[in-house]
PDB file of N, CA and C in Angstrom:
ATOM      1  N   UNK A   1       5.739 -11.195   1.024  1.00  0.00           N
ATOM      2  CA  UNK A   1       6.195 -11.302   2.389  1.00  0.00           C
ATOM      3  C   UNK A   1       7.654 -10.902   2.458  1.00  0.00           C
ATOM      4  N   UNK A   2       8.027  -9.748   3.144  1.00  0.00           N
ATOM      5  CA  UNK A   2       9.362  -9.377   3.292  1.00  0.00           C
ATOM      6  C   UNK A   2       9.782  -8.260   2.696  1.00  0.00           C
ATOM      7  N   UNK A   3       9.081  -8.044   1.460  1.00  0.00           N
ATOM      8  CA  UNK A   3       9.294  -7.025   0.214  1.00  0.00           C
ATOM      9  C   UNK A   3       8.939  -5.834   1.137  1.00  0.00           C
ATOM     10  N   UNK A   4       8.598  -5.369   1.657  1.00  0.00           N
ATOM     11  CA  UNK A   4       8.403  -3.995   2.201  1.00  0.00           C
ATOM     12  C   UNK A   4       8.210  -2.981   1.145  1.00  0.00           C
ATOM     13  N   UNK A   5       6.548  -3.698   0.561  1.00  0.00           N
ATOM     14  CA  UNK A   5       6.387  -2.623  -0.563  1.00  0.00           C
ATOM     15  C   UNK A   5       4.925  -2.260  -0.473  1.00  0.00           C
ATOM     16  N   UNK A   6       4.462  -2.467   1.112  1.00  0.00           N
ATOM     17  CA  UNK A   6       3.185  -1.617   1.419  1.00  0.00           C
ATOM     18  C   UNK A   6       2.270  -2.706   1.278  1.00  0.00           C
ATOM     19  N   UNK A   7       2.212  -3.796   1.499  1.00  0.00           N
ATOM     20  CA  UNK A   7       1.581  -5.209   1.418  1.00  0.00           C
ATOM     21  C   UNK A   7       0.230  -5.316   2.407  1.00  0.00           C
ATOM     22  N   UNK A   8       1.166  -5.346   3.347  1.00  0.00           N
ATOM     23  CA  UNK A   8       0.036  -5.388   4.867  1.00  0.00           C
ATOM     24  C   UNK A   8      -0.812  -3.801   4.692  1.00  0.00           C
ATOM     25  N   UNK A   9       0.011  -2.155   4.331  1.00  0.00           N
ATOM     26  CA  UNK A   9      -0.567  -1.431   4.428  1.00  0.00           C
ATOM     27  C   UNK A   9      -1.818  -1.435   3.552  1.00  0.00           C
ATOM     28  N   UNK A  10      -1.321  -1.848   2.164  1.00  0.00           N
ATOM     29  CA  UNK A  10      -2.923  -2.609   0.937  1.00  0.00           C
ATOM     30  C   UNK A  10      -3.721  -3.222   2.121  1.00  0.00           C
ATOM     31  N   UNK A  11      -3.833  -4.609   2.409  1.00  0.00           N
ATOM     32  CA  UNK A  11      -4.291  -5.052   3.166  1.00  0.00           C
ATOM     33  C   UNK A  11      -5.352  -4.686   3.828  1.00  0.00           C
ATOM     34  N   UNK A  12      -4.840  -3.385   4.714  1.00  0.00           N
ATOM     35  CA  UNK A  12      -5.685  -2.711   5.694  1.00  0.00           C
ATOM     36  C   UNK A  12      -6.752  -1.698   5.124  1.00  0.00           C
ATOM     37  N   UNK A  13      -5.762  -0.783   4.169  1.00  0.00           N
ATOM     38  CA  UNK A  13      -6.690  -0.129   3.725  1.00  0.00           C
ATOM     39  C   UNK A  13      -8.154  -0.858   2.773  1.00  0.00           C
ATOM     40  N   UNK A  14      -7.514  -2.005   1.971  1.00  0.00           N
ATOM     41  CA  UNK A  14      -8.561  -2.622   1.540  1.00  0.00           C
ATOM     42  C   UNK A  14      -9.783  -3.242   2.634  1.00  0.00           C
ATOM     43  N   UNK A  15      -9.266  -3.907   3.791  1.00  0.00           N
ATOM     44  CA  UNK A  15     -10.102  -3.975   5.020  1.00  0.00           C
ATOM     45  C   UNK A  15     -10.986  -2.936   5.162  1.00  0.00           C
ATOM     46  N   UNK A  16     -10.506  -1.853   5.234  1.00  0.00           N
ATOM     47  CA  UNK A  16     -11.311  -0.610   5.668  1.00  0.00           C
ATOM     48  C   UNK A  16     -12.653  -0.576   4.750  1.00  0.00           C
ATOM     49  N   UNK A  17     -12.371  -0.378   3.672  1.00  0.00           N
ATOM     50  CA  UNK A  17     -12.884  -0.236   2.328  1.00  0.00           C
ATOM     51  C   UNK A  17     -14.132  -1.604   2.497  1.00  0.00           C
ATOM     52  N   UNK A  18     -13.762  -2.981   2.862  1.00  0.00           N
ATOM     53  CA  UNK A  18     -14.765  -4.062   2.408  1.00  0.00           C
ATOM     54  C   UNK A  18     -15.469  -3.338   4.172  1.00  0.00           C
ATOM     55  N   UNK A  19     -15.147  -2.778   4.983  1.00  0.00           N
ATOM     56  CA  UNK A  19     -15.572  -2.841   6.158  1.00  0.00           C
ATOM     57  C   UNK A  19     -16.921  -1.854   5.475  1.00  0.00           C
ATOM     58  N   UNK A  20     -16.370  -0.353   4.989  1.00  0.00           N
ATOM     59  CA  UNK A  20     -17.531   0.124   5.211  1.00  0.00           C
ATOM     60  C   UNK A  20     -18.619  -0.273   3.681  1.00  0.00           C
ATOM     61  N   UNK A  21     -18.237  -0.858   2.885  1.00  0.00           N
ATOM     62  CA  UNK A  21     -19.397  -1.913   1.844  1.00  0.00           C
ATOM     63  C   UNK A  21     -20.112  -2.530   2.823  1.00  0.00           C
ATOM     64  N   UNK A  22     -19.596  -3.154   3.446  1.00  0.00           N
ATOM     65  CA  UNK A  22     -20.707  -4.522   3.808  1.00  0.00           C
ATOM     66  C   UNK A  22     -21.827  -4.062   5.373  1.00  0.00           C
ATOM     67  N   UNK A  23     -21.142  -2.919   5.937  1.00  0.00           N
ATOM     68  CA  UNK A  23     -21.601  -2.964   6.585  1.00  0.00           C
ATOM     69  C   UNK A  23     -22.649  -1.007   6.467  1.00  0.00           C
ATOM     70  N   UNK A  24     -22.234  -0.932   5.647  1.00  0.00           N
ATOM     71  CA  UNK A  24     -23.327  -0.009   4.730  1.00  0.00           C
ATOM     72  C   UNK A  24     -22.874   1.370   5.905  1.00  0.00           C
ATOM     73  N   UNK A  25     -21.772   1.800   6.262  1.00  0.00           N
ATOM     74  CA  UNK A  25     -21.626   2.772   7.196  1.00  0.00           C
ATOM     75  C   UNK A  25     -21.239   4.183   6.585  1.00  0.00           C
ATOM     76  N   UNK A  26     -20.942   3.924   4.879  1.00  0.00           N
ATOM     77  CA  UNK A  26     -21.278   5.611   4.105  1.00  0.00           C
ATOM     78  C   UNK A  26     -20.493   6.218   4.564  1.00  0.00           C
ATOM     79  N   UNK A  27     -19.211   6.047   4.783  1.00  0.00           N
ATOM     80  CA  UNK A  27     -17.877   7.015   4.969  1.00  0.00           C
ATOM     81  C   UNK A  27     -17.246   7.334   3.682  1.00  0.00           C
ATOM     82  N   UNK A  28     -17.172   8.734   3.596  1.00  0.00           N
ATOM     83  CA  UNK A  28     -16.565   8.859   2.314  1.00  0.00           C
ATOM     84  C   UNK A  28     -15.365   8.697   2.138  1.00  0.00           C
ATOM     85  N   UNK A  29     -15.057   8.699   1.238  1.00  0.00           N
ATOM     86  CA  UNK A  29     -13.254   8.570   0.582  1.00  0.00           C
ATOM     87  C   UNK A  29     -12.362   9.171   1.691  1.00  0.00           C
ATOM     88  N   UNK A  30     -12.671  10.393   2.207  1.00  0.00           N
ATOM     89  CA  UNK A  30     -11.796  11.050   3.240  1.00  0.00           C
ATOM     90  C   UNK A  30     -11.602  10.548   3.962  1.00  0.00           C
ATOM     91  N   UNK A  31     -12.994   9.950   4.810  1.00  0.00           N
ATOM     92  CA  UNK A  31     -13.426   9.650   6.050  1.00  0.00           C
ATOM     93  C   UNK A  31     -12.296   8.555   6.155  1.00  0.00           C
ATOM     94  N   UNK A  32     -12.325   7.903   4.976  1.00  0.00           N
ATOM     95  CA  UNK A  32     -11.509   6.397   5.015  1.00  0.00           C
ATOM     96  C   UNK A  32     -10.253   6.616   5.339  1.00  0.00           C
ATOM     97  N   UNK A  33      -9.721   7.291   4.485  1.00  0.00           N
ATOM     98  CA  UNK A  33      -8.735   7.904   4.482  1.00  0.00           C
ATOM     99  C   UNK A  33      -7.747   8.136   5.505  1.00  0.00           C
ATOM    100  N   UNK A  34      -8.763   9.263   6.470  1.00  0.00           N
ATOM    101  CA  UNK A  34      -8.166   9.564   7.451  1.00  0.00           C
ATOM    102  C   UNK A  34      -8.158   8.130   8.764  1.00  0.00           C
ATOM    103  N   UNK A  35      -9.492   7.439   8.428  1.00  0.00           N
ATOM    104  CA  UNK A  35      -9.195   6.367   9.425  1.00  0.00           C
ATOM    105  C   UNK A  35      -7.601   5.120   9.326  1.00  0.00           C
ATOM    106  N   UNK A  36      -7.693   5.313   7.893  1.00  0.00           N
ATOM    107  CA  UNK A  36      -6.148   3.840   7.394  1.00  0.00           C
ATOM    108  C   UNK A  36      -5.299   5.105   7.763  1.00  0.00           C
ATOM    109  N   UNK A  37      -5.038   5.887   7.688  1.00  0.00           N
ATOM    110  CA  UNK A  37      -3.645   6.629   8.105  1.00  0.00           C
ATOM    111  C   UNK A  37      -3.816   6.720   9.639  1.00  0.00           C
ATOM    112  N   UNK A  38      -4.240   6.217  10.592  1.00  0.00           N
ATOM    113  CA  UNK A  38      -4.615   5.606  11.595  1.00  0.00           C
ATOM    114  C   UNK A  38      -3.463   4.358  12.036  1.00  0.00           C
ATOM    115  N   UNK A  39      -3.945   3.523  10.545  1.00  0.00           N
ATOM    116  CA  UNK A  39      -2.870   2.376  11.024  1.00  0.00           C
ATOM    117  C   UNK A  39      -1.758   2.523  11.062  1.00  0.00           C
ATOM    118  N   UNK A  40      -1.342   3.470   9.945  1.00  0.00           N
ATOM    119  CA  UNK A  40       0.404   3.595   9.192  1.00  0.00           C
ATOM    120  C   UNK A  40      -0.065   4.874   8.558  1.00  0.00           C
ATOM    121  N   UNK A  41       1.169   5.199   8.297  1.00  0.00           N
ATOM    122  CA  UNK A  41       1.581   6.493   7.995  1.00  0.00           C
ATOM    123  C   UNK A  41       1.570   6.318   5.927  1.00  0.00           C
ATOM    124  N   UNK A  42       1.616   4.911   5.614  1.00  0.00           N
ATOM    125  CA  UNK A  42       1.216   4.570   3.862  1.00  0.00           C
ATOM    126  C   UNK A  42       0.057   4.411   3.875  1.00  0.00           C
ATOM    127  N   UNK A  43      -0.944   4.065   4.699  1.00  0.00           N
ATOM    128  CA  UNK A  43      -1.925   2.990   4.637  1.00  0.00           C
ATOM    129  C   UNK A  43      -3.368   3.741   3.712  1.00  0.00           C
ATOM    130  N   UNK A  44      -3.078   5.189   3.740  1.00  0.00           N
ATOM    131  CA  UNK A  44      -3.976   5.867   3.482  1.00  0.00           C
ATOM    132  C   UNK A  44      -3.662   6.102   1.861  1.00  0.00           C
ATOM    133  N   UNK A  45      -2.114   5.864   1.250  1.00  0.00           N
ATOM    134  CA  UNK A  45      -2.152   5.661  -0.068  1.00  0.00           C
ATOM    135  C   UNK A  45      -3.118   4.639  -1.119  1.00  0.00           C
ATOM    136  N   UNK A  46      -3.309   3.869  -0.141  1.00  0.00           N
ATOM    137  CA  UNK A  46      -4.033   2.465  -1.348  1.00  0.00           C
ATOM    138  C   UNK A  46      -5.734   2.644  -1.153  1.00  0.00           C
ATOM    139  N   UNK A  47      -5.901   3.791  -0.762  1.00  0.00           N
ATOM    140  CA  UNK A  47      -7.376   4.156  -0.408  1.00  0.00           C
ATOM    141  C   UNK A  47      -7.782   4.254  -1.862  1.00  0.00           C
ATOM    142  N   UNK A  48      -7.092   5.256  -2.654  1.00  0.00           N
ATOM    143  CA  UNK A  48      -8.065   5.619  -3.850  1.00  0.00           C
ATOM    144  C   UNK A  48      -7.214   4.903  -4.698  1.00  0.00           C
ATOM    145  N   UNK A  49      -6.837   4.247  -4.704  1.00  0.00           N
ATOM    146  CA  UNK A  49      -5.689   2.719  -5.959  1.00  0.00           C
ATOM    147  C   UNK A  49      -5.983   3.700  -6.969  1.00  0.00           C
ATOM    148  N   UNK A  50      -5.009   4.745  -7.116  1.00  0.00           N
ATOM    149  CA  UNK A  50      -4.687   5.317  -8.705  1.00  0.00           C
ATOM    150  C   UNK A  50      -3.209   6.356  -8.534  1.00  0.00           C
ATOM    151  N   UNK A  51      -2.698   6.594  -9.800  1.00  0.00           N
ATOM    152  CA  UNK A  51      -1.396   6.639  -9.230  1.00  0.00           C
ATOM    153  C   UNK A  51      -1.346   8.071  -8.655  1.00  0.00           C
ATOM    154  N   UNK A  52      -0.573   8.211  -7.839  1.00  0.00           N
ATOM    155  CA  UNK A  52      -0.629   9.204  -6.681  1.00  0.00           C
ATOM    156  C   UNK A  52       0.889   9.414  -6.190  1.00  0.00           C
ATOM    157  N   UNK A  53       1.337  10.642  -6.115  1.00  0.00           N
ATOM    158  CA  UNK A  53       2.870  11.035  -6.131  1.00  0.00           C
ATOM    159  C   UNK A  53       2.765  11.188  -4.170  1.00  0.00           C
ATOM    160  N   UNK A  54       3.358  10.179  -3.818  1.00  0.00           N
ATOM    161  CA  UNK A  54       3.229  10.139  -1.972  1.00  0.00           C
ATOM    162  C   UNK A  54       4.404  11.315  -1.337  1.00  0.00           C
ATOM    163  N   UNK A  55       3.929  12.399  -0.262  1.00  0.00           N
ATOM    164  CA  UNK A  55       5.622  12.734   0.147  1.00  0.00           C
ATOM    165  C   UNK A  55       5.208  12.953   1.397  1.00  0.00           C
ATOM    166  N   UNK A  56       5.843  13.542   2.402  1.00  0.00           N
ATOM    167  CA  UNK A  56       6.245  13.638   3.649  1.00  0.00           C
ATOM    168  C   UNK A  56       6.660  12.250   4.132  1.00  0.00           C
ATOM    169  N   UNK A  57       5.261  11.882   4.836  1.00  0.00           N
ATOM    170  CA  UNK A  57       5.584  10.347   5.332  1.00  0.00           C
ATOM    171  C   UNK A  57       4.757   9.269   4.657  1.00  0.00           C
ATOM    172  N   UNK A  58       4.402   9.914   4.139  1.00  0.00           N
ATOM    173  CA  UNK A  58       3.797   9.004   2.350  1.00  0.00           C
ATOM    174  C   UNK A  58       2.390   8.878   2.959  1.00  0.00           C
ATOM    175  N   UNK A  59       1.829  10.338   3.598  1.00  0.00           N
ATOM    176  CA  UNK A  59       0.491  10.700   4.152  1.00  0.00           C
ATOM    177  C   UNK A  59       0.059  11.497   3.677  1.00  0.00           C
ATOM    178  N   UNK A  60       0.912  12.287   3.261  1.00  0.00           N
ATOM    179  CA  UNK A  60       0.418  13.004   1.798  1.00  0.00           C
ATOM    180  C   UNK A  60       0.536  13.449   0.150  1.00  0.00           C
ATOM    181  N   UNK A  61      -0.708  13.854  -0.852  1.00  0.00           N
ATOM    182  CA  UNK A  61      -0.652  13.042  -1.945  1.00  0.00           C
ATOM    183  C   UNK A  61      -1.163  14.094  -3.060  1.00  0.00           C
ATOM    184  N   UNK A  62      -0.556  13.782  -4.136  1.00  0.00           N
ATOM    185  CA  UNK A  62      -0.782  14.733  -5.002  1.00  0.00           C
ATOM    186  C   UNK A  62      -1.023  13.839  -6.103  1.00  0.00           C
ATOM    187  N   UNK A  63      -2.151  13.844  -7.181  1.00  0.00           N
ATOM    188  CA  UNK A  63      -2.816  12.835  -8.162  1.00  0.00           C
ATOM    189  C   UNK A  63      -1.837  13.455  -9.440  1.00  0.00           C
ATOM    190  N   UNK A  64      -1.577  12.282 -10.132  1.00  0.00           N
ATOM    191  CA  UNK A  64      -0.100  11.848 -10.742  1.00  0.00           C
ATOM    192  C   UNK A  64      -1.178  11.767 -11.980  1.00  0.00           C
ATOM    193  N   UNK A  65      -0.937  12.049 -13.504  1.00  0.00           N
ATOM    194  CA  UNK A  65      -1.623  12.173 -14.649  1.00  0.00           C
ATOM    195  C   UNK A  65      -0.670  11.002 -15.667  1.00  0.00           C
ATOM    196  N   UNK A  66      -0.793   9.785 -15.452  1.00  0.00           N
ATOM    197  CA  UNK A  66      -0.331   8.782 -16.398  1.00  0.00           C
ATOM    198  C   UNK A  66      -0.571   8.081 -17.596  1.00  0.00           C
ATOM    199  N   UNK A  67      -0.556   7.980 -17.964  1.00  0.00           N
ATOM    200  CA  UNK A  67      -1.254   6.640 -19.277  1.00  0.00           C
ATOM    201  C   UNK A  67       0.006   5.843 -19.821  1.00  0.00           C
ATOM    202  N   UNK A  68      -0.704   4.254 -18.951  1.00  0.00           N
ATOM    203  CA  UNK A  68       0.133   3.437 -19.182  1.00  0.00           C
ATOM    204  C   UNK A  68      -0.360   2.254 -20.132  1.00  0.00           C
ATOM    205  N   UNK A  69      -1.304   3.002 -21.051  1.00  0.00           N
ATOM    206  CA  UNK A  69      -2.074   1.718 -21.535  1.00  0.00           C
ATOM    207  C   UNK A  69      -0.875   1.087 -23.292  1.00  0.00           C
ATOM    208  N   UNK A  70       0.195   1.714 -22.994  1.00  0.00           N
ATOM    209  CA  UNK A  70       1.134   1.458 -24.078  1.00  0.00           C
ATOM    210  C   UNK A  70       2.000   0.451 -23.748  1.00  0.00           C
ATOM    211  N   UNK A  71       1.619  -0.095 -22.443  1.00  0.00           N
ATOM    212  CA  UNK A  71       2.885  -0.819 -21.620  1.00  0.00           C
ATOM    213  C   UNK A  71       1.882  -1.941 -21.382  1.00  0.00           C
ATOM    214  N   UNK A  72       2.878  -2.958 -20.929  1.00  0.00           N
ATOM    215  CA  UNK A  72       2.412  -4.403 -20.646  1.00  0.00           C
ATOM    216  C   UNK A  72       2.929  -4.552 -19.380  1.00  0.00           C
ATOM    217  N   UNK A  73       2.678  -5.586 -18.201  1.00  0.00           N
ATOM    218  CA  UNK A  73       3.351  -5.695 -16.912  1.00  0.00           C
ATOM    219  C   UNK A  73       3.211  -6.886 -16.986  1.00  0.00           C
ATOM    220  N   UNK A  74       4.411  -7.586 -16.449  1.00  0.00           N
ATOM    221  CA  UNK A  74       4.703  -9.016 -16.223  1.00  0.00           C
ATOM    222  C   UNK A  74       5.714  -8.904 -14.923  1.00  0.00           C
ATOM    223  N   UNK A  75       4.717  -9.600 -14.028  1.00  0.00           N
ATOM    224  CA  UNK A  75       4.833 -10.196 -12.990  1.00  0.00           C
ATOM    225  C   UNK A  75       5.626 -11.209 -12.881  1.00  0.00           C
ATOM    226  N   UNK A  76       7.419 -11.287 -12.136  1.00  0.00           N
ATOM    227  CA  UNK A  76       7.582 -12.508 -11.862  1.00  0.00           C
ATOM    228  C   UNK A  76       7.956 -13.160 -11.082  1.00  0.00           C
ATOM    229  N   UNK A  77       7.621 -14.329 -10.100  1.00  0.00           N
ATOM    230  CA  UNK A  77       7.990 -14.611  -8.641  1.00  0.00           C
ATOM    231  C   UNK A  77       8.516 -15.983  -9.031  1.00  0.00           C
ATOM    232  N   UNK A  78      10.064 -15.499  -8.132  1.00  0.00           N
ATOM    233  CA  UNK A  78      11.002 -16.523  -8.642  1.00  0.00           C
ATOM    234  C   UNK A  78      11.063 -17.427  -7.568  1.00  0.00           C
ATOM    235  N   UNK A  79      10.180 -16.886  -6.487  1.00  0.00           N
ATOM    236  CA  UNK A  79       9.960 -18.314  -5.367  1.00  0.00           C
ATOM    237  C   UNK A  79      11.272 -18.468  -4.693  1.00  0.00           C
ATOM    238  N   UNK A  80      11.928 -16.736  -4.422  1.00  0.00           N
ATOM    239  CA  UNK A  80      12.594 -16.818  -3.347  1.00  0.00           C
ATOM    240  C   UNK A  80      12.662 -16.061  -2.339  1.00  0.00           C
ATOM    241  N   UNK A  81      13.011 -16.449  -1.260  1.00  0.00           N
ATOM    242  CA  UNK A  81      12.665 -15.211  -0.287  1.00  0.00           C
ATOM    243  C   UNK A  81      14.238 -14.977   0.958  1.00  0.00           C
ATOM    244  N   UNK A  82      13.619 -13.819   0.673  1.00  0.00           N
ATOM    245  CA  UNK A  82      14.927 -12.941   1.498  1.00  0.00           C
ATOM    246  C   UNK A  82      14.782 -12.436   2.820  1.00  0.00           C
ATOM    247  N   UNK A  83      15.351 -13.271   3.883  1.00  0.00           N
ATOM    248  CA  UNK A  83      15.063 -13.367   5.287  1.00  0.00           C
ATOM    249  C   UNK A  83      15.898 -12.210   6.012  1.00  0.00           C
ATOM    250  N   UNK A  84      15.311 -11.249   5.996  1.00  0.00           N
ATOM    251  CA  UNK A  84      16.244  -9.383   5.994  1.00  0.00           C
ATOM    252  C   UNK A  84      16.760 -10.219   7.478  1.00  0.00           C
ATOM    253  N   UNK A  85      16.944 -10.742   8.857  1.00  0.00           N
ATOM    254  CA  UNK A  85      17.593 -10.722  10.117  1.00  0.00           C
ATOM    255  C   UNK A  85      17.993 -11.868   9.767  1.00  0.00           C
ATOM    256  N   UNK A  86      17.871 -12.943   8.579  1.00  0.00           N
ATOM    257  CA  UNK A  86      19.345 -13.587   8.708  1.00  0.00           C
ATOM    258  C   UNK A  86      20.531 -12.772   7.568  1.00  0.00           C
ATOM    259  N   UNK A  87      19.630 -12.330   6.689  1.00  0.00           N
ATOM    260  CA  UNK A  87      21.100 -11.834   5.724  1.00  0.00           C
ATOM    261  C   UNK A  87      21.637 -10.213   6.511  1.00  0.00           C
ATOM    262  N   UNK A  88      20.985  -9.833   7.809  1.00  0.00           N
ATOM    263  CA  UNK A  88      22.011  -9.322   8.370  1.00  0.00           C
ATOM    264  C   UNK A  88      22.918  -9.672   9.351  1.00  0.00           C
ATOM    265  N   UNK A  89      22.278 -10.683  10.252  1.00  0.00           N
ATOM    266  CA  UNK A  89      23.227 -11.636  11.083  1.00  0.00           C
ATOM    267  C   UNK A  89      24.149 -12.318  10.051  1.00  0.00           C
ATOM    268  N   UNK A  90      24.148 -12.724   8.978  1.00  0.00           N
ATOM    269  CA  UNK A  90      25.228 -13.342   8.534  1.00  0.00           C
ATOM    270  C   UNK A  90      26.352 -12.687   8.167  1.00  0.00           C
ATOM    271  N   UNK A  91      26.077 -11.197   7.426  1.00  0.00           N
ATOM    272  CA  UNK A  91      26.448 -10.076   7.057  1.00  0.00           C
ATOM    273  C   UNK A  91      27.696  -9.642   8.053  1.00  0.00           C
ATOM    274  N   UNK A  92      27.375  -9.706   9.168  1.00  0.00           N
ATOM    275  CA  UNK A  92      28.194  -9.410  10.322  1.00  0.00           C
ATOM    276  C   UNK A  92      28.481 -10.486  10.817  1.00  0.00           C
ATOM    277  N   UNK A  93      29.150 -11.710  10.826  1.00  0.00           N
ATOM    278  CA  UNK A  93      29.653 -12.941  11.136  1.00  0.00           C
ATOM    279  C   UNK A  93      30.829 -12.910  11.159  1.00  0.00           C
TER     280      UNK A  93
END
């Protein structure tokens, strides 16, 4: 919450995604695609969750060739949060 790192846009696109599973409506990858870039101009990145080099308005995508299986990721939430309209109202005080 706050991080502005495409949270809500995951979100949606994952919505999209459980929408057309469950309700058996057979839109392909594109189809999806083009519907989450609908919501937002990212939303259509987290369609195919693999790494993907984003540019213009991060609507369009070019498939990125990685291997990260040499690396470890550790996650860590320090259980604080950064309230962006007070640390700019205070900023200017």
């Amino acid at each position: 919450m706050g991080a502005g790192l495409g949270g809500g846009s995951a979100d949606a696109a994952f919505f999209i995604q459980t929408l057309n599973t469950q309700f058996n409506l057979a839109l392909s990858e594109e189809e999806i695609s083009q519907e989450a870039a609908k919501l937002g101009s990212d939303c259509a990145f987290f369609i195919k969750n693999t790494p993907t080099y984003a540019f213009e308005k991060g609507d369009k995508f070019k498939d990125v060739k990685i291997d990260l299986s040499a690396y470890s990721i550790i996650t860590i939430f320090p259980n604080i949060h950064s309230n962006t309209k007070t640390c700019l109202f205070e900023s200017n005080a």
